[in-house]
Protein backbone atom coordinates (compact mmCIF):
# COMPACT_ATOMS: atom_id res chain seq x y z
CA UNK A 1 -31.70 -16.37 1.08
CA UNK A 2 -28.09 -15.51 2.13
CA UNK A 3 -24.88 -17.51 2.75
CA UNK A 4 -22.57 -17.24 5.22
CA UNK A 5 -19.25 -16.74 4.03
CA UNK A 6 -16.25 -16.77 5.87
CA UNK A 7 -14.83 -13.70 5.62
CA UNK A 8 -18.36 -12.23 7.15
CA UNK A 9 -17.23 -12.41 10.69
CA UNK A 10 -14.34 -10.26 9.99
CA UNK A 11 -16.61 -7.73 8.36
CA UNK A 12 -18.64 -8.07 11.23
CA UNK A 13 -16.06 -7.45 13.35
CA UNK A 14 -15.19 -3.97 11.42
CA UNK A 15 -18.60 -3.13 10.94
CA UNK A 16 -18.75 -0.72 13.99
CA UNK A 17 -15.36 0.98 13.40
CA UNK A 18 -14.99 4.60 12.00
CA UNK A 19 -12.70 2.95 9.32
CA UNK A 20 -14.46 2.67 5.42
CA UNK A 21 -15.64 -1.16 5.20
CA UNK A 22 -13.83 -1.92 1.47
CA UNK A 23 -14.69 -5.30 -0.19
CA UNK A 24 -12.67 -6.19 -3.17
CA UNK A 25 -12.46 -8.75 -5.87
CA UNK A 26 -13.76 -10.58 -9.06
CA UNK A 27 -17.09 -9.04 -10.25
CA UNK A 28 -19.99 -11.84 -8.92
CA UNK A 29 -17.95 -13.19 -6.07
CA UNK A 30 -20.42 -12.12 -3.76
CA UNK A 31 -19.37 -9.06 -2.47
CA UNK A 32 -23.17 -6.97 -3.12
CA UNK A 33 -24.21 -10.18 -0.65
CA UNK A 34 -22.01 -9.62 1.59
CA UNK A 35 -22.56 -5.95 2.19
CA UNK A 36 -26.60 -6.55 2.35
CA UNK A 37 -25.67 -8.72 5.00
CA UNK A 38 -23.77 -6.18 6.99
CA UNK A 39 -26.20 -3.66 6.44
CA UNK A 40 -28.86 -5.74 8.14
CA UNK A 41 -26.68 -6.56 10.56
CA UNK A 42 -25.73 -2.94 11.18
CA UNK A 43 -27.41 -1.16 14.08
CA UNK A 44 -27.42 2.43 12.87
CA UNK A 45 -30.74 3.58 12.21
CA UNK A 46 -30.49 5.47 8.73
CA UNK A 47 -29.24 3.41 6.14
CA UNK A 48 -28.23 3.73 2.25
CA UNK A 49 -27.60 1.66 -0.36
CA UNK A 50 -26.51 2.98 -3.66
CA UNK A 51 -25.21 1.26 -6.77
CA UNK A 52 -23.19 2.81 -9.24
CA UNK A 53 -24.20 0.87 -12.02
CA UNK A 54 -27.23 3.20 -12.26
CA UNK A 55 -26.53 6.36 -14.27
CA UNK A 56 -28.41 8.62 -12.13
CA UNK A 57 -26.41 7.36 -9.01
CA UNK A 58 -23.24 7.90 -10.15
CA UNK A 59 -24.65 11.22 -11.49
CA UNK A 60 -24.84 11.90 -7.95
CA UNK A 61 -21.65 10.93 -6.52
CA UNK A 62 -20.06 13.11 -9.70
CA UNK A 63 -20.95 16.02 -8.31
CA UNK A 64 -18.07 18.46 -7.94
CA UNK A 65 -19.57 20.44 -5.03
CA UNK A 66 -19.27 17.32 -2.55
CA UNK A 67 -22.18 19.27 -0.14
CA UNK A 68 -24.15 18.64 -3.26
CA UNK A 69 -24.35 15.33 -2.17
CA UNK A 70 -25.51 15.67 1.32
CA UNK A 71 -28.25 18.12 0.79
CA UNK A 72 -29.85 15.51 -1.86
CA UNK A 73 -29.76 13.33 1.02
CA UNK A 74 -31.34 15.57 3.52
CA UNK A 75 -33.89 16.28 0.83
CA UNK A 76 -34.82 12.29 1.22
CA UNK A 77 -35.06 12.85 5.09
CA UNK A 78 -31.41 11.92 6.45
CA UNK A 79 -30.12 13.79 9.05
CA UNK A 80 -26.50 13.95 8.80
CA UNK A 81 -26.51 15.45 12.73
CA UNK A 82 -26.63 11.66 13.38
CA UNK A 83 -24.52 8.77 12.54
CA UNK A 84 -25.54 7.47 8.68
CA UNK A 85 -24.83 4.28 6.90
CA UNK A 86 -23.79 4.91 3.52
CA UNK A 87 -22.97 1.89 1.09
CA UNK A 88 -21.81 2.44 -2.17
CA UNK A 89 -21.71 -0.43 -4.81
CA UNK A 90 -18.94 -0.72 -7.79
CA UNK A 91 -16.92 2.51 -6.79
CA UNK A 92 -15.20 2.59 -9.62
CA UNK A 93 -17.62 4.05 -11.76
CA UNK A 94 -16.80 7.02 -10.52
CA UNK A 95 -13.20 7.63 -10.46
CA UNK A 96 -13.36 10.85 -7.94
CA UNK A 97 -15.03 8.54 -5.39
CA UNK A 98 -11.84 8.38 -3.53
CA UNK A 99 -11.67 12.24 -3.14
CA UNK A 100 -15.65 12.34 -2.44
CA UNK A 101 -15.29 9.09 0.49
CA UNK A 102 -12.17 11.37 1.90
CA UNK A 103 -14.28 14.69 2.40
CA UNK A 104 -17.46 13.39 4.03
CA UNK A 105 -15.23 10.70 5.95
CA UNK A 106 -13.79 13.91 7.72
CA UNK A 107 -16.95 16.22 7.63
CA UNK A 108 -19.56 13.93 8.45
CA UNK A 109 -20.31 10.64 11.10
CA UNK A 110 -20.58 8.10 8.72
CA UNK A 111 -19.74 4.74 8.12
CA UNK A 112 -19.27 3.88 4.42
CA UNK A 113 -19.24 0.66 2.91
CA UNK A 114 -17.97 -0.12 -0.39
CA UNK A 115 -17.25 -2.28 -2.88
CA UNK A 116 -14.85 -2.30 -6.49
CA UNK A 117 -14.57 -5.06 -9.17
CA UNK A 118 -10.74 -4.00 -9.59
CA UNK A 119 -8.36 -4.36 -7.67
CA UNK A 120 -5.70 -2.95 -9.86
CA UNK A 121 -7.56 0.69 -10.19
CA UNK A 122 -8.59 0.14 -6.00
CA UNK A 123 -5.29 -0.24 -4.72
CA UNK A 124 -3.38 2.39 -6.82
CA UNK A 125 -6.59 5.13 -5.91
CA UNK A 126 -6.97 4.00 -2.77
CA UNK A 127 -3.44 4.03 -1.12
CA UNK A 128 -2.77 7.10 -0.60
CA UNK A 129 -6.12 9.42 -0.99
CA UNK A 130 -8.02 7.44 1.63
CA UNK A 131 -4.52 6.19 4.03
CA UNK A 132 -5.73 5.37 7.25
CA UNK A 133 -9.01 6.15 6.59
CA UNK A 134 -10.01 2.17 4.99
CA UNK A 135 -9.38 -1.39 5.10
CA UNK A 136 -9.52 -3.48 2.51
CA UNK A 137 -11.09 -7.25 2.39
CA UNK A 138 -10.97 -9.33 -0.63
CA UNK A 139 -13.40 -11.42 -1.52
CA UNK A 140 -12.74 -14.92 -3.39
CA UNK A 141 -14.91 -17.08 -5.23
CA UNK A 142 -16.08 -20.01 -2.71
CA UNK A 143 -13.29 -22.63 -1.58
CA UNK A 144 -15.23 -25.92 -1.04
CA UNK A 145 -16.09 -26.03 2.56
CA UNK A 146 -18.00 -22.84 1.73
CA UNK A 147 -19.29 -24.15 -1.53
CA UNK A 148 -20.42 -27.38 0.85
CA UNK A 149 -22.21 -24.55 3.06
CA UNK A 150 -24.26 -23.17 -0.31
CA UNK A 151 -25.40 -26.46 -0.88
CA UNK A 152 -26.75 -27.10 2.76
CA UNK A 153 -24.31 -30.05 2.92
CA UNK A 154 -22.97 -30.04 6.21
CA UNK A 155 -19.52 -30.66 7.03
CA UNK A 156 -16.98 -29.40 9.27
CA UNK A 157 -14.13 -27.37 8.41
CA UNK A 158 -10.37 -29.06 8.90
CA UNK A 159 -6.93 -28.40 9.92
CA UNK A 160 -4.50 -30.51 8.19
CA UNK A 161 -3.95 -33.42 10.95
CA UNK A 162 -7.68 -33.57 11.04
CA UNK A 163 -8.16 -33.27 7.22
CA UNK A 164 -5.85 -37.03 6.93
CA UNK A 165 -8.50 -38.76 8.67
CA UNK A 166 -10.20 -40.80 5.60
CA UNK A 167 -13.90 -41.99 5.82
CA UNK A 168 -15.28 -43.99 3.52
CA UNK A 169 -18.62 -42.83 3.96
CA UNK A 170 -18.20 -39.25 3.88
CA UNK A 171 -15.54 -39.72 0.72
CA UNK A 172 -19.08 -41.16 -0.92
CA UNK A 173 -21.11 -38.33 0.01
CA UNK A 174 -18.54 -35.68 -1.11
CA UNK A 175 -17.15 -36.79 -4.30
CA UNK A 176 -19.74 -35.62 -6.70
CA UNK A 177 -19.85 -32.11 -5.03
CA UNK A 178 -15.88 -32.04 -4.77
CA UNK A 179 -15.36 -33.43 -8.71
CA UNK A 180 -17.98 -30.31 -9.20
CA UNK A 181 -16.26 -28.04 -7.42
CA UNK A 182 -12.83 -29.05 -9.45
CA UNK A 183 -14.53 -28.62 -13.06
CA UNK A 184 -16.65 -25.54 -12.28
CA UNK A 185 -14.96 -23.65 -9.56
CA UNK A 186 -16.50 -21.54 -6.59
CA UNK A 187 -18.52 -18.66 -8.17
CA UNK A 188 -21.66 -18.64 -6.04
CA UNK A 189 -24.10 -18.29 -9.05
CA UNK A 190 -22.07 -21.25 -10.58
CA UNK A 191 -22.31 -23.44 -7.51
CA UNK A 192 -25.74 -22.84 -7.26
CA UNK A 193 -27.14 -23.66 -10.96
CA UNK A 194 -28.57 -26.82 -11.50
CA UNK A 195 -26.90 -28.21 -14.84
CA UNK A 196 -23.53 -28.42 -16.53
CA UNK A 197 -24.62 -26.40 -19.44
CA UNK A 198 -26.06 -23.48 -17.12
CA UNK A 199 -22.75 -23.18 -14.85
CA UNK A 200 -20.60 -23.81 -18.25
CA UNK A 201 -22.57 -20.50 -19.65
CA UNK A 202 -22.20 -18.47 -16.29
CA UNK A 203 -18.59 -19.28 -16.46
CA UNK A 204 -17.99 -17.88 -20.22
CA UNK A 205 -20.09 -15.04 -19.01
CA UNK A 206 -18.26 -13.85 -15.94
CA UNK A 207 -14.60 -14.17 -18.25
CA UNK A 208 -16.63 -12.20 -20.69
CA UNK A 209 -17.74 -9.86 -18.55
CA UNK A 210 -14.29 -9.47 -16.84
CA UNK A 211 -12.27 -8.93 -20.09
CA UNK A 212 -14.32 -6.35 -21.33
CA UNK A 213 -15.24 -4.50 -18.67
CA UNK A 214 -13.02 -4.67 -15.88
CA UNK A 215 -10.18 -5.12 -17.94
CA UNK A 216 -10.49 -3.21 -21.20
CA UNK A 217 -12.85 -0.17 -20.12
CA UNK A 218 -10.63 0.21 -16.64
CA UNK A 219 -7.23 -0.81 -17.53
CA UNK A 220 -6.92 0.86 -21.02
CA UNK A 221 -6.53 -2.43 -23.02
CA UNK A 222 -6.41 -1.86 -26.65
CA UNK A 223 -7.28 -5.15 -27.99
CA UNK A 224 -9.01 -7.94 -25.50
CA UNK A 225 -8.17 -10.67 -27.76
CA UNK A 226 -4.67 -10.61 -26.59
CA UNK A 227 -5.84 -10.85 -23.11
CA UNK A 228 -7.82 -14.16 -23.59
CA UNK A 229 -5.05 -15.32 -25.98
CA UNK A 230 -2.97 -15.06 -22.45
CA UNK A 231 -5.61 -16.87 -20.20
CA UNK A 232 -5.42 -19.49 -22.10
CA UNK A 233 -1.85 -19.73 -22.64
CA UNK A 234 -1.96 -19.69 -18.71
CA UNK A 235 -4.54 -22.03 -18.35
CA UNK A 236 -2.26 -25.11 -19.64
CA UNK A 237 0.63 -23.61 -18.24
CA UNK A 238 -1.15 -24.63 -14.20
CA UNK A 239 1.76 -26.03 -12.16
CA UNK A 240 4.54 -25.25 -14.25
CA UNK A 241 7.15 -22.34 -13.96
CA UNK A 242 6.50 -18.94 -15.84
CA UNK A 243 8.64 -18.66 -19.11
CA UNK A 244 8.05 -15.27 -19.96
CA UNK A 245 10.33 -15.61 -23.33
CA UNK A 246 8.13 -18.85 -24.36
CA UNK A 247 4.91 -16.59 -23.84
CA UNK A 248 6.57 -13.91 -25.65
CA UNK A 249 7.36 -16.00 -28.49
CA UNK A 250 3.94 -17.19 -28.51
CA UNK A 251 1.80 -13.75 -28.49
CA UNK A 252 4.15 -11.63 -30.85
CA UNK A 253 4.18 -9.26 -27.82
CA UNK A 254 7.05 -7.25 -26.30
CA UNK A 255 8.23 -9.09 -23.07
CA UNK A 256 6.77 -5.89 -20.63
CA UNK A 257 3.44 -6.10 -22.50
CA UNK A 258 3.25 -9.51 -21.59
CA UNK A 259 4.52 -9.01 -17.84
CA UNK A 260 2.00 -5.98 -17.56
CA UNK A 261 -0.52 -8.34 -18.74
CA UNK A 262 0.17 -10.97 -16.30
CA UNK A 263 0.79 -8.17 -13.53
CA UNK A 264 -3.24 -7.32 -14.06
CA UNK A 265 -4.32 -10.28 -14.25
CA UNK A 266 -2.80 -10.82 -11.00
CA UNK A 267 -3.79 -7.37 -9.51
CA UNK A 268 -7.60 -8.11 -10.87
CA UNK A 269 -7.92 -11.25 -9.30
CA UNK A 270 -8.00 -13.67 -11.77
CA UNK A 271 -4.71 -15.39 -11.43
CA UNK A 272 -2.00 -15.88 -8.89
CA UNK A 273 1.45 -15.97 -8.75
CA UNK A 274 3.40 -17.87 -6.39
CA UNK A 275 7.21 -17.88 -5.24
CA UNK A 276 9.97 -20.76 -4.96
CA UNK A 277 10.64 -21.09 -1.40
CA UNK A 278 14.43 -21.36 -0.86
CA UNK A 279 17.30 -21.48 1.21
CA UNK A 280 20.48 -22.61 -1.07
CA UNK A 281 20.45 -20.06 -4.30
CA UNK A 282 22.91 -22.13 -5.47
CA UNK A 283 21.09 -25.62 -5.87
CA UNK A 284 17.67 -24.12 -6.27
CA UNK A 285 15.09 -22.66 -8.88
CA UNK A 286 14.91 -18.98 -6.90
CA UNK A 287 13.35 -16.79 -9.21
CA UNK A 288 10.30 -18.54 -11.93
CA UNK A 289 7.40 -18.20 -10.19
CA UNK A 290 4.31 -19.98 -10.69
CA UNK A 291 0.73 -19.38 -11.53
CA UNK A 292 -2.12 -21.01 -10.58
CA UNK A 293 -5.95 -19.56 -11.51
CA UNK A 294 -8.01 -18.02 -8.90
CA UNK A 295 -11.25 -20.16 -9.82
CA UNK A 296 -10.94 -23.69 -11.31
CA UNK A 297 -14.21 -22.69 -13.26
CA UNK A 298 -12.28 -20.18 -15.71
CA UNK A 299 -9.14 -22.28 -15.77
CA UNK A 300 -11.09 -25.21 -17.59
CA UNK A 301 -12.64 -22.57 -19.78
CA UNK A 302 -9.76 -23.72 -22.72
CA UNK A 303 -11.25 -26.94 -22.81
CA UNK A 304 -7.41 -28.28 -22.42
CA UNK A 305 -6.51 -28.54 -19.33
CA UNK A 306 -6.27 -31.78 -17.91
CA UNK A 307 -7.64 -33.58 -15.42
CA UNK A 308 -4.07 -33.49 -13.08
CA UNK A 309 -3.62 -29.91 -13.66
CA UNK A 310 -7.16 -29.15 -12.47
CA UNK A 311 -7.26 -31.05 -9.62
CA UNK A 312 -3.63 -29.42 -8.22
CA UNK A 313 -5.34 -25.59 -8.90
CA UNK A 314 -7.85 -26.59 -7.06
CA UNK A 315 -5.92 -27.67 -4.37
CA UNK A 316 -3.81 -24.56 -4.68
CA UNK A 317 -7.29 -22.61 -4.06
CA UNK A 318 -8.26 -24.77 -1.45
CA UNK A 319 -4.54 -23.92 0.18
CA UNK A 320 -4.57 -20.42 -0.03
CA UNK A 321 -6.87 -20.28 2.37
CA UNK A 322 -5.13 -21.48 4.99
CA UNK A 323 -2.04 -19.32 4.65
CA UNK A 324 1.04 -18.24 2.33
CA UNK A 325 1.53 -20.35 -0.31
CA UNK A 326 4.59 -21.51 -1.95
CA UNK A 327 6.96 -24.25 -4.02
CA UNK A 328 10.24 -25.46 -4.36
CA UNK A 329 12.37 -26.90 -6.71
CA UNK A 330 15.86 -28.18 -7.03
CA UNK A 331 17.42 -27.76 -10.35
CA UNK A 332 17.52 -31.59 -11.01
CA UNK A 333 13.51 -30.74 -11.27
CA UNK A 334 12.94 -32.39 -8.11
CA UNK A 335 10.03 -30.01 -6.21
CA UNK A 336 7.41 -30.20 -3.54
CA UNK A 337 3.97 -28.48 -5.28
CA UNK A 338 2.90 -26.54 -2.06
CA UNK A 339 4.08 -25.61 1.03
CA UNK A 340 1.89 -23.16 3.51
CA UNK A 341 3.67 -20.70 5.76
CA UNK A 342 6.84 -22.28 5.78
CA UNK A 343 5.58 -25.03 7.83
CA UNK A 344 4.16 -27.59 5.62
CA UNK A 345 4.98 -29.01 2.58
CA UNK A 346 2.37 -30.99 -0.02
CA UNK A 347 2.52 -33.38 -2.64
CA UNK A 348 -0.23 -33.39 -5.22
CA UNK A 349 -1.32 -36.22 -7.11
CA UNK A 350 -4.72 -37.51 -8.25
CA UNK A 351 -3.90 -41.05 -7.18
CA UNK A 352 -1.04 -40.32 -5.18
CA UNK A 353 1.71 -43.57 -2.90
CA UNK A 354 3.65 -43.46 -0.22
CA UNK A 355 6.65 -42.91 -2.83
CA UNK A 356 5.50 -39.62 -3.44
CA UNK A 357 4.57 -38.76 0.60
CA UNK A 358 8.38 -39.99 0.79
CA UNK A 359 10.17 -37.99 -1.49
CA UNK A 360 8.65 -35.01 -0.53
CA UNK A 361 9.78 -35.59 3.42
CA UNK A 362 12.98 -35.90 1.75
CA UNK A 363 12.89 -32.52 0.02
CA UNK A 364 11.34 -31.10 2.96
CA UNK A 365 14.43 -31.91 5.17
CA UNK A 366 16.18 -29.26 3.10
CA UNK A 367 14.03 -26.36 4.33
CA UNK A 368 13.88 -27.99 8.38
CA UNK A 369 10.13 -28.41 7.56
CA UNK A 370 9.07 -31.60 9.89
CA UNK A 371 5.38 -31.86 8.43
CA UNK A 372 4.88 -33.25 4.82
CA UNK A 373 1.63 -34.37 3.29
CA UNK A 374 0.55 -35.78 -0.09
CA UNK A 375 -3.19 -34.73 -1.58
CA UNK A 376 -4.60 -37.12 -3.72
CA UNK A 377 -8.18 -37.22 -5.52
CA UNK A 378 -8.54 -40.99 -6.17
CA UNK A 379 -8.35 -42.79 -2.42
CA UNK A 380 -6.75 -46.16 -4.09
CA UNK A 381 -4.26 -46.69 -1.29
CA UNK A 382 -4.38 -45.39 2.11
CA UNK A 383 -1.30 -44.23 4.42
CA UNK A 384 -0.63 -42.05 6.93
CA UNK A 385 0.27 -38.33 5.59
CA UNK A 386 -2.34 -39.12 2.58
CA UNK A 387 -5.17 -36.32 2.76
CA UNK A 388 -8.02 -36.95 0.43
CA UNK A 389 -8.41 -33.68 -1.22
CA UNK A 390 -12.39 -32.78 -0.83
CA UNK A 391 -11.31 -33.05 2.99
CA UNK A 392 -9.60 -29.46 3.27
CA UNK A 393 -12.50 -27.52 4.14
C-alpha cells in the first residue's frame, strides 16, 4: 500500500521536466516510496529501477566507459532513440555517479530519478558537477498530520488561526496518536508498528544504521562513539542555546572537531540548528543558536529527555513545516521559543496560561510582530491565542 506524502505533489509536479528528480534525506524516511510512486505515476513507457545497494548494480554504474552502460541496457531491450526512465536508488554508492548522471543527462533523453541517504556528500558532489541540470527535494520523517494520514485517521490540515479552534471531541480522538507521535517520532516504519517495544527497536536501529553507515563509512569518522557521545549530549541540550566550550569540555575534543561534528549532523539530517531572530544587537542574544532534533523518535533515544523538552521538539518539527523557523532572546533570558517567517511568534508549554500568551505579545512588540500564540499539550485552561499542539497538521 502507499502513502501520500506531502511533498509528492511537488514531485509530481517535476516529474515531466528534463531536470534530474533528486530526493534527499535520513535513510528510511521514505524516499524508495516516494520514487515508486512517481514511477507509476510517470507516463514514459520504458522504465528502470535500479538500487545501488546491490553489488552487481553499482558494478554497473562503475563503469568507466559511460556507453558501457547504455549498451547493457539495449542488451535488456531499451531503446535509448526514445525517452527512458531511469531511477537510481542510494547514489552514493557510487561516488562517480555525479559524472555518469552528467554525461547521459546531455547524450541521451532521459529522465533520472534519484535518491542519497547524505546530504552532506549530495550537496558538496552535486553543486557544481550536475548545476542546472537537478533539483533537490528533501524528504523528512512524517510531521503528524501526515503521520494521522498513515494511520487512516482523517483530519484536516491547519493554518494557525484555524489550528486555535479547540474541540473537545477531536482533542479525545487525537491524544493517544499525538502523545505517540511526541515519544516515537515520524519514521514511517515507526508509525506504522504496532507496539512500543517494536518502534523502540526500529528507532535504535535507524541511529545505528545512520552512525555507521552514513556517517562513519561516508564522512570519514574515525571513532562513532564520539558521534553518539554528541547525540546525546544534544539530546538534553533541546531548547537551550549551543555552548560549544561546555560540549568541548565534555567530549575531550578540539572545539572544530566538535563544530564539524555538529555541522554533519546538521548537513545529514539528523539535527537542526536554528538562529536568534533580532533587531537590537545590543539588548539581544545574536549569535548561540539552537538545536532541536529532526525526529522526536531519536531525540528520546537517551532515555533523559524530559517530557517538556520533547513536547517543544516536536513542536519545532511540527513548525518547520510551515516556514523558517526561529527564536529570540533578550539577555535578561526573557525569549519567545518559535517564531515562523518573521510573522509569528510561539510560546511553548505543556500546560501553558494566558501569562505566558502575554509575555510573549510583549516580546513580540519588539520585533513589530502583531500575531503571538502559545502551544500547549495539556488543554487545562482555554483562551484565545492557546493552540492545542496535536492541532498543527
Amino acid at each position: 500500500m502507499f502513502y501520500t506524502r506531502d511533498i509528492f505533489s511537488s514531485l509530481l509536479e517535476h516529474l515531466p521536466r528534463k531536470q534530474i528528480t533528486v530526493l534527499t534525506g535520513m535513510r528510511r524516511t521514505g524516499k524508495t516510496t516516494l520514487v515508486k510512486q512517481l514511477i507509476a505515476e510517470s507516463d514514459i513507457a520504458q522504465k528502470h529501477y535500479f538500487d545501488l545497494e546491490r553489488i552487481d548494480i553499482r558494478s554497473l554504474f562503475a563503469e568507466p566507459n559511460y556507453e558501457t552502460i547504455v549498451y547493457a541496457l539495449t542488451q535488456q531491450g531499451t531503446d535509448f532513440s526514445k525517452k527512458v526512465l531511469i531511477a537510481i536508488d542510494e547514489i552514493q554508492l557510487v561516488p562517480n555517479l555525479p559524472s555518469v548522471l552528467k554525461y547521459l543527462y546531455d547524450t541521451y533523453d532521459i529522465k533520472f530519478i534519484v535518491t542519497g541517504s547524505n546530504a552532506y556528500y549530495m550537496k558538496n558532489l552535486f553543486s557544481e558537477s550536475l548545476a542546472g541540470r537537478k533539483k533537490i527535494f528533501e524528504i523528512y520523517p512524517l510531521h503528524f498530520g501526515e503521520l494521522l494520514s498513515f494511520k487512516e485517521i482523517p483530519a484536516s490540515s491547519t493554518d494557525f488561526k484555524t489550528a486555535g479552534t479547540f474541540v473537545q471531541s477531536e482533542y479525545e480522538r487525537l491524544k493517544m496518536l499525538y502523545d505517540s507521535y511526541i515519544n516515537y517520532g515520524g519514521f514511517p516504519e515507526v508509525v506504522l508498528a504496532d507496539s512500543v517495544a517494536e518502534k523502540k527497536d526500529l528507532i535504535s536501529d535507524i541511529l545505528s544504521s545512520y552512525i555507521n553507515f552514513d556517517l562513519t563509512l561516508l564522512s570519514d569518522i574515525r571513532n562513532p562513539t564520539n558521534l553518539f557521545k554528541l547525540i546525546k549530549l544534544l539530546s538534553v541540550r533541546i531548547g537551550t542555546k549551543l555552548d560549544i566550550s561546555k560540549l568541548t569540555s565534555l567530549m575531550g575534543l578540539a572545539r572544530q572537531t566538535v563544530e564539524n561534528y555538529i555541522d554533519l549532523l546538521e548537513k545529514s539530517y539528523l539535527v537542526k540548528t536554528i538562529p536568534v531572530l533580532s533587531s537590537s544587537p545590543d539588548r539581544e542574544i545574536v549569535k548561540a543558536r539552537k538545536a532541536y532534533f529532526l525526529d522526536n523518535g531519536i531525540a528520546s533515544l537517551s532515555g533523559e529527555l524530559g517530557s517538556g523538552a520533547k513536547f517543544e521538539n516536536a513542536v519545532f518539527n511540527q513548525l518547520m513545516h510551515k516556514g523558517e523557523v526561529a527564536y529570540y532572546q533578550l539577555k535578561s533570558g526573557r525569549e519567545i521559543d518559535f517564531i515562523v517567517n518573521k510573522e509569528q511568534c510561539f510560546e511553548v508549554k505543556e500546560t501553558a496560561t494566558e501569562a505566558d500568551l502575554k509575555n510573549t505579545e510583549s516580546l513580540a512588540k519588539n520585533l513589530d510582530i502583531a500575531q503571538s500564540y502559545v502551544i500547549g499539550r495539556h488543554p487545562v485552561k482555554l483562551f484565545d491565542g492557546y493552540i492545542w499542539g496535536g492541532n498543527l497538521r
